[in-house]
Protein backbone atom coordinates (compact mmCIF):
# COMPACT_ATOMS: atom_id res chain seq x y z
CA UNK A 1 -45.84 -33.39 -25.71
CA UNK A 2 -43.58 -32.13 -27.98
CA UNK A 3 -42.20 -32.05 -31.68
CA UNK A 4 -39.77 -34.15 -32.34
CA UNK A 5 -37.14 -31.91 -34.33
CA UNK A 6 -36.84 -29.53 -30.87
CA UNK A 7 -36.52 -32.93 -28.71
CA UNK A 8 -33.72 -33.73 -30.88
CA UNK A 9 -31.96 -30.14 -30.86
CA UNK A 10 -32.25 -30.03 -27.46
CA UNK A 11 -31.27 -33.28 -27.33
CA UNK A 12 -27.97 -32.05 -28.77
CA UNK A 13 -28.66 -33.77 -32.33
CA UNK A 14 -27.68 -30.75 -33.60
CA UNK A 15 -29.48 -27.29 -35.50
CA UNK A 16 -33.02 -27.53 -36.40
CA UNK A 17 -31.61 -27.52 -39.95
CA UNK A 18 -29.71 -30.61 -39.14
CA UNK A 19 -31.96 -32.25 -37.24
CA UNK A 20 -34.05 -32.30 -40.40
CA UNK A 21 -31.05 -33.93 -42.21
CA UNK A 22 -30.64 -36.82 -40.36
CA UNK A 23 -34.55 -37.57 -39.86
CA UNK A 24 -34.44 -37.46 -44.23
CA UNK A 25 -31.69 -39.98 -43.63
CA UNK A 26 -33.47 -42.22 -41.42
CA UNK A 27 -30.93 -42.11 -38.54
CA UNK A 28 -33.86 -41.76 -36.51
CA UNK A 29 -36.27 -43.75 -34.77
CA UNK A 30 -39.35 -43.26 -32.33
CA UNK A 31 -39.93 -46.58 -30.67
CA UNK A 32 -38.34 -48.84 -32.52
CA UNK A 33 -39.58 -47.54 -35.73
CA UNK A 34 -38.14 -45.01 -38.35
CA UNK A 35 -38.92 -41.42 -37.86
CA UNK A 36 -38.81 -38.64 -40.78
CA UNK A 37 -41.74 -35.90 -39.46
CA UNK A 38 -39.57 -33.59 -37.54
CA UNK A 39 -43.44 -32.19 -36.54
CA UNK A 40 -43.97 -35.31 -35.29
CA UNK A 41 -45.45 -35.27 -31.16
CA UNK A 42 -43.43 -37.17 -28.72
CA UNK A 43 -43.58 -37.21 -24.89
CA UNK A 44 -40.18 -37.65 -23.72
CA UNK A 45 -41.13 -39.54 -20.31
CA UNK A 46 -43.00 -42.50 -22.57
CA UNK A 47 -41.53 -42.32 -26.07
CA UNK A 48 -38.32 -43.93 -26.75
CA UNK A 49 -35.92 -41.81 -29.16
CA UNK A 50 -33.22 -43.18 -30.99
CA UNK A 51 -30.12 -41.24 -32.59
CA UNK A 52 -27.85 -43.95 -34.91
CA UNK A 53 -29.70 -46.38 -32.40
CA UNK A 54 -28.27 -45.00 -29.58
CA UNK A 55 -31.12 -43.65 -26.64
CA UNK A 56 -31.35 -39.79 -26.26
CA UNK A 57 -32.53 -38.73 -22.64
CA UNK A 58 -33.19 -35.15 -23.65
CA UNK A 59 -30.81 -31.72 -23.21
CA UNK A 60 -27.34 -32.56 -22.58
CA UNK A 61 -25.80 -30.08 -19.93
CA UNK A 62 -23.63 -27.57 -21.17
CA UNK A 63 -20.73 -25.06 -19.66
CA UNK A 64 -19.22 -22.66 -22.18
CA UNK A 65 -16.39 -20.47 -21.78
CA UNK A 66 -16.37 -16.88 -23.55
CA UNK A 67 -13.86 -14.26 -23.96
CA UNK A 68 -16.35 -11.21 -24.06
CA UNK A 69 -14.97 -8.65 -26.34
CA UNK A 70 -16.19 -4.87 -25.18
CA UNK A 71 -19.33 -3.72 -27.31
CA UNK A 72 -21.71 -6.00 -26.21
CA UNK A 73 -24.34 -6.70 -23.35
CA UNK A 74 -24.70 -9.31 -21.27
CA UNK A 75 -28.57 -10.73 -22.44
CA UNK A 76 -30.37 -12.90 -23.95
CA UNK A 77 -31.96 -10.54 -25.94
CA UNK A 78 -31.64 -6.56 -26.14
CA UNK A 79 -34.02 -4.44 -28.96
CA UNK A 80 -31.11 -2.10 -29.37
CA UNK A 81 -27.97 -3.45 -28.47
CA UNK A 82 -25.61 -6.87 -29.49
CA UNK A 83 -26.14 -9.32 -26.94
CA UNK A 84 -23.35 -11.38 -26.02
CA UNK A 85 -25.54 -14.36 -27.44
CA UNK A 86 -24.49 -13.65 -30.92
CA UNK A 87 -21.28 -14.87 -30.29
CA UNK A 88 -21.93 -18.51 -29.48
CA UNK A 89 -21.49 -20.53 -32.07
CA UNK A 90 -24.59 -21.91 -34.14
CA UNK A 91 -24.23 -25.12 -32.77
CA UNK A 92 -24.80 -24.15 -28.93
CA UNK A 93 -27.86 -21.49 -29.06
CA UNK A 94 -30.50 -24.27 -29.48
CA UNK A 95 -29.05 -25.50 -26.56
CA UNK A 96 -30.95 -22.95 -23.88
CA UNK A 97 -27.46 -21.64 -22.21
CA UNK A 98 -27.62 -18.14 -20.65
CA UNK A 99 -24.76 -16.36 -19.08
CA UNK A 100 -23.99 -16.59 -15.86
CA UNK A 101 -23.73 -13.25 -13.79
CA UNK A 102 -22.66 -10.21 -15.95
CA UNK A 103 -19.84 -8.44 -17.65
CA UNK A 104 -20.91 -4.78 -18.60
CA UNK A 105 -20.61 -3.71 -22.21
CA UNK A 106 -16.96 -2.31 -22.08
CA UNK A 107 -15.97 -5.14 -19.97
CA UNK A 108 -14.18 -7.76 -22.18
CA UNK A 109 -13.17 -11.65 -20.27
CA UNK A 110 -14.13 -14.55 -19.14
CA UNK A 111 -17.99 -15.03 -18.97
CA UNK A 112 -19.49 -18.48 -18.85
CA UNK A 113 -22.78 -19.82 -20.08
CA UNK A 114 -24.70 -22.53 -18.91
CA UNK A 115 -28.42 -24.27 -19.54
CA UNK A 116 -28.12 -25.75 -16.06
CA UNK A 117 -29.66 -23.94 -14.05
CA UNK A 118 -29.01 -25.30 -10.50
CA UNK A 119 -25.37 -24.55 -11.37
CA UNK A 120 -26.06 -21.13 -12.72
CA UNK A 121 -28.11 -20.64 -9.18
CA UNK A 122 -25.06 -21.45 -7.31
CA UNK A 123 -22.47 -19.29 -9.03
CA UNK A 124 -24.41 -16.33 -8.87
CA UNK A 125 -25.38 -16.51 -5.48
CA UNK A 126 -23.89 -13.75 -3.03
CA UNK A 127 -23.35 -16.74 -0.47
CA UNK A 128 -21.09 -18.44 -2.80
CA UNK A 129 -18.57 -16.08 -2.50
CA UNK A 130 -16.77 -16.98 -5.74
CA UNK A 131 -13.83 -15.21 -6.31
CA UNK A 132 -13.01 -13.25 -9.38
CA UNK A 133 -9.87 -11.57 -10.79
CA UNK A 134 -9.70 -8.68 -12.90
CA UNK A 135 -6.71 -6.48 -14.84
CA UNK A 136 -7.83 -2.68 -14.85
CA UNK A 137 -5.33 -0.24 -16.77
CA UNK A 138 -6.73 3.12 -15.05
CA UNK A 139 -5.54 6.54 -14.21
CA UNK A 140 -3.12 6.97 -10.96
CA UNK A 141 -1.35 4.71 -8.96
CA UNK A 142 -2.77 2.45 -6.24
CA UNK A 143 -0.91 2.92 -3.01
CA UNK A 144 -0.78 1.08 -0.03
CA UNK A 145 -3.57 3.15 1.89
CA UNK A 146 -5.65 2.18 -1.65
CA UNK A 147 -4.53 -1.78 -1.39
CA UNK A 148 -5.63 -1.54 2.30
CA UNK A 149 -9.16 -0.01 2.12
CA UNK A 150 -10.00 -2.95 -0.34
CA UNK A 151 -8.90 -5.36 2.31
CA UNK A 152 -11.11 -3.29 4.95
CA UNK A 153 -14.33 -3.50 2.76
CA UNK A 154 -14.95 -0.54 0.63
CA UNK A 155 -18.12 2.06 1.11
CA UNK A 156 -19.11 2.95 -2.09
CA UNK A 157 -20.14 7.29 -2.40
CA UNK A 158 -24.16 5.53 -2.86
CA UNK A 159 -23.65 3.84 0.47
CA UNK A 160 -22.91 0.40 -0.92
CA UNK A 161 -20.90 -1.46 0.98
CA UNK A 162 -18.48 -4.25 -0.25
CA UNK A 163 -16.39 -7.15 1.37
CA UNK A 164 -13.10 -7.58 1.76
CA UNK A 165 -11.21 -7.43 -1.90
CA UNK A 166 -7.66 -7.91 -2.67
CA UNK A 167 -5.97 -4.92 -4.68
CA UNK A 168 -2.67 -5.74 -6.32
CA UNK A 169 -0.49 -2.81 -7.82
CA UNK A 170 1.12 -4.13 -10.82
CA UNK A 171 2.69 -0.43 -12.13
CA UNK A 172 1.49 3.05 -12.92
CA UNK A 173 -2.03 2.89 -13.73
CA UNK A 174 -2.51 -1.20 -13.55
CA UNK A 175 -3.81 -3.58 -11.36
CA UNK A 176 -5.00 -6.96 -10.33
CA UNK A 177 -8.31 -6.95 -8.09
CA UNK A 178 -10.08 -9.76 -6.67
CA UNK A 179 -13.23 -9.69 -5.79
CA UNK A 180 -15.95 -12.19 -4.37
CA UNK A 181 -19.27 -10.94 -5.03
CA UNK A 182 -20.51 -8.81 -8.30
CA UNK A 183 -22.04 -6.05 -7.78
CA UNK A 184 -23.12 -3.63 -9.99
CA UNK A 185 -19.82 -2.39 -11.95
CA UNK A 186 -18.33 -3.10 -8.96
CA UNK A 187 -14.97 -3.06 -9.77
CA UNK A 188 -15.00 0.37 -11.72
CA UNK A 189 -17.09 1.79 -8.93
CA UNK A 190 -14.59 0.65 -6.24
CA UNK A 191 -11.91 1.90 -8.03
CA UNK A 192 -13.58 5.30 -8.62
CA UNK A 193 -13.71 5.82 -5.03
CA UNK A 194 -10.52 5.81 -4.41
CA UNK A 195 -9.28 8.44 -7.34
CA UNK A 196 -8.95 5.90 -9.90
CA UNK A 197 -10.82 5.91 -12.76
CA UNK A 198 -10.72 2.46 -15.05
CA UNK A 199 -10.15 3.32 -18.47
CA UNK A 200 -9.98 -1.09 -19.50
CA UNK A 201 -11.32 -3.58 -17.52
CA UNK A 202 -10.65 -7.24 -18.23
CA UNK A 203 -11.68 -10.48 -16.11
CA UNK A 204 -9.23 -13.37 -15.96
CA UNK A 205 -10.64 -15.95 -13.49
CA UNK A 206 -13.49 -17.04 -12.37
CA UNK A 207 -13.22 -19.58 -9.76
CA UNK A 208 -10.99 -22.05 -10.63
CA UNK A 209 -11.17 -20.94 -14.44
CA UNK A 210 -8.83 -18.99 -16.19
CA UNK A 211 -8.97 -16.92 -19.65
CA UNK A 212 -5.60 -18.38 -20.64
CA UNK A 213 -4.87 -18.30 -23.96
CA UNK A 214 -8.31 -18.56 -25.09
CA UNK A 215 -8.95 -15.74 -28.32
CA UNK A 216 -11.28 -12.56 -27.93
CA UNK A 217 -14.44 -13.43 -29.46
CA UNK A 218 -13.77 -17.48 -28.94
CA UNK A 219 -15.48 -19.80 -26.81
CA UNK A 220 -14.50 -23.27 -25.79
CA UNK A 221 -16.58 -25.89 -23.51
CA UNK A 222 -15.88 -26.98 -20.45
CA UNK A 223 -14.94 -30.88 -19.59
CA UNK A 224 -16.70 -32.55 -17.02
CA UNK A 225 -13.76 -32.36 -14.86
CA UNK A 226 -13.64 -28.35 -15.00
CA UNK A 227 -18.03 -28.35 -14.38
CA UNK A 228 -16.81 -30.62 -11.36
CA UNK A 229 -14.66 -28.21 -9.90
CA UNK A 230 -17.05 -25.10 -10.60
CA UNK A 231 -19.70 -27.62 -8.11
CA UNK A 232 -17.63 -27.77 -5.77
CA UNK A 233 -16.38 -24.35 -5.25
């Protein structure tokens, strides 16, 4: 069982605060019959719940795009820090979406939330092999000895040891690096072993999904034909 107001928020109705606006306006009914308690008990799998007559079947799944700015964590919730949560808009916390992987705090790009969580299994898994693109601006110059230890597999100075990754010199002191696992700070750590030290980090793609033109701070949601493609890679 459970109150009707979060059934409805989950449900995608809207903010708890507007949930309570539309039950006051009678758009809602519980069996046939007008609803108003938002405290009112349902259970989902015998109760039938109407929005403007129209049947909800509970959470709707959600993908959101977000260009991280640096300055926050990647969490749900952090006692000292801003979590990237803050920057969803109002309309998409009540939804349950966490983020899927990690960008460190000085990291800005594209990180995506979801609320489903077989999806969020998948793109996180090591097996997966999903690849990601990043722009560094650091200090030196990749050479070609640099762009061809990346291809080799990198030891990290812990011991770690990556897979293959694509290093692309773009000028003095910036690059474009792919990689297909994520690791902690990988990229900056990968760089630092080769004499490079990242002084702005930024990922572009994920996947099939690109950053674009989409503004720092700003998130968009995915269509159904962009959550496709993120199932099947």
């Amino acid at each position: 069982m459970e109150r009707l107001d979060k059934f409805l928020s989950a449900g995608g109705a809207g903010t708890r605060s507007q949930v309570k606006e539309l039950l006051k306006a009678g758009r809602v009914s519980v069996d046939g019959l007008p609803e108003r308690d938002p405290g009112r008990k349902i259970d989902p799998q015998k109760n039938t719940v109407c929005l403007d007559g129209e049947i909800l079947g509970g959470r709707r799944r959600v993908v959101l795009m977000l260009h991280k700015p640096a300055g926050y964590v990647t969490a749900t919730e952090d006692a000292r820090e801003r979590t990237v949560m803050e920057l969803l808009p109002p309309e998409y916390r009540h939804l349950d979406v966490k983020p899927v992987g990690r960008l460190d705090k000085e990291t800005e790009g594209l990180l995506l939330f979801t609320n489903d969580g077989q999806l969020l299994h998948r793109l996180i898994s090591p097996r997966q092999e999903v690849p990601k693109v990043y722009y560094a601006r650091h200090e030196g110059w990749a050479s070609r000895e640099d762009v061809e230890a990346f291809a080799q597999g990198l030891q990290l100075r812990d011991g770690t040891r990556c897979l293959p990754a694509l290093l692309e010199p773009l000028g003095p002191g910036e690059s474009r690096i792919t990689v297909r696992e994520g690791k902690y700070h990988q990229v900056r750590r990968m760089m630092a072993s080769r004499g490079m030290t990242v002084l702005y980090l930024q990922r572009q793609k994920e996947g099939g999904l690109e950053l674009a033109e989409l503004p720092l701070g700003k998130t968009r949601e995915l269509s159904e034909a962009e959550i496709q493609t993120l199932e099947r890679e």
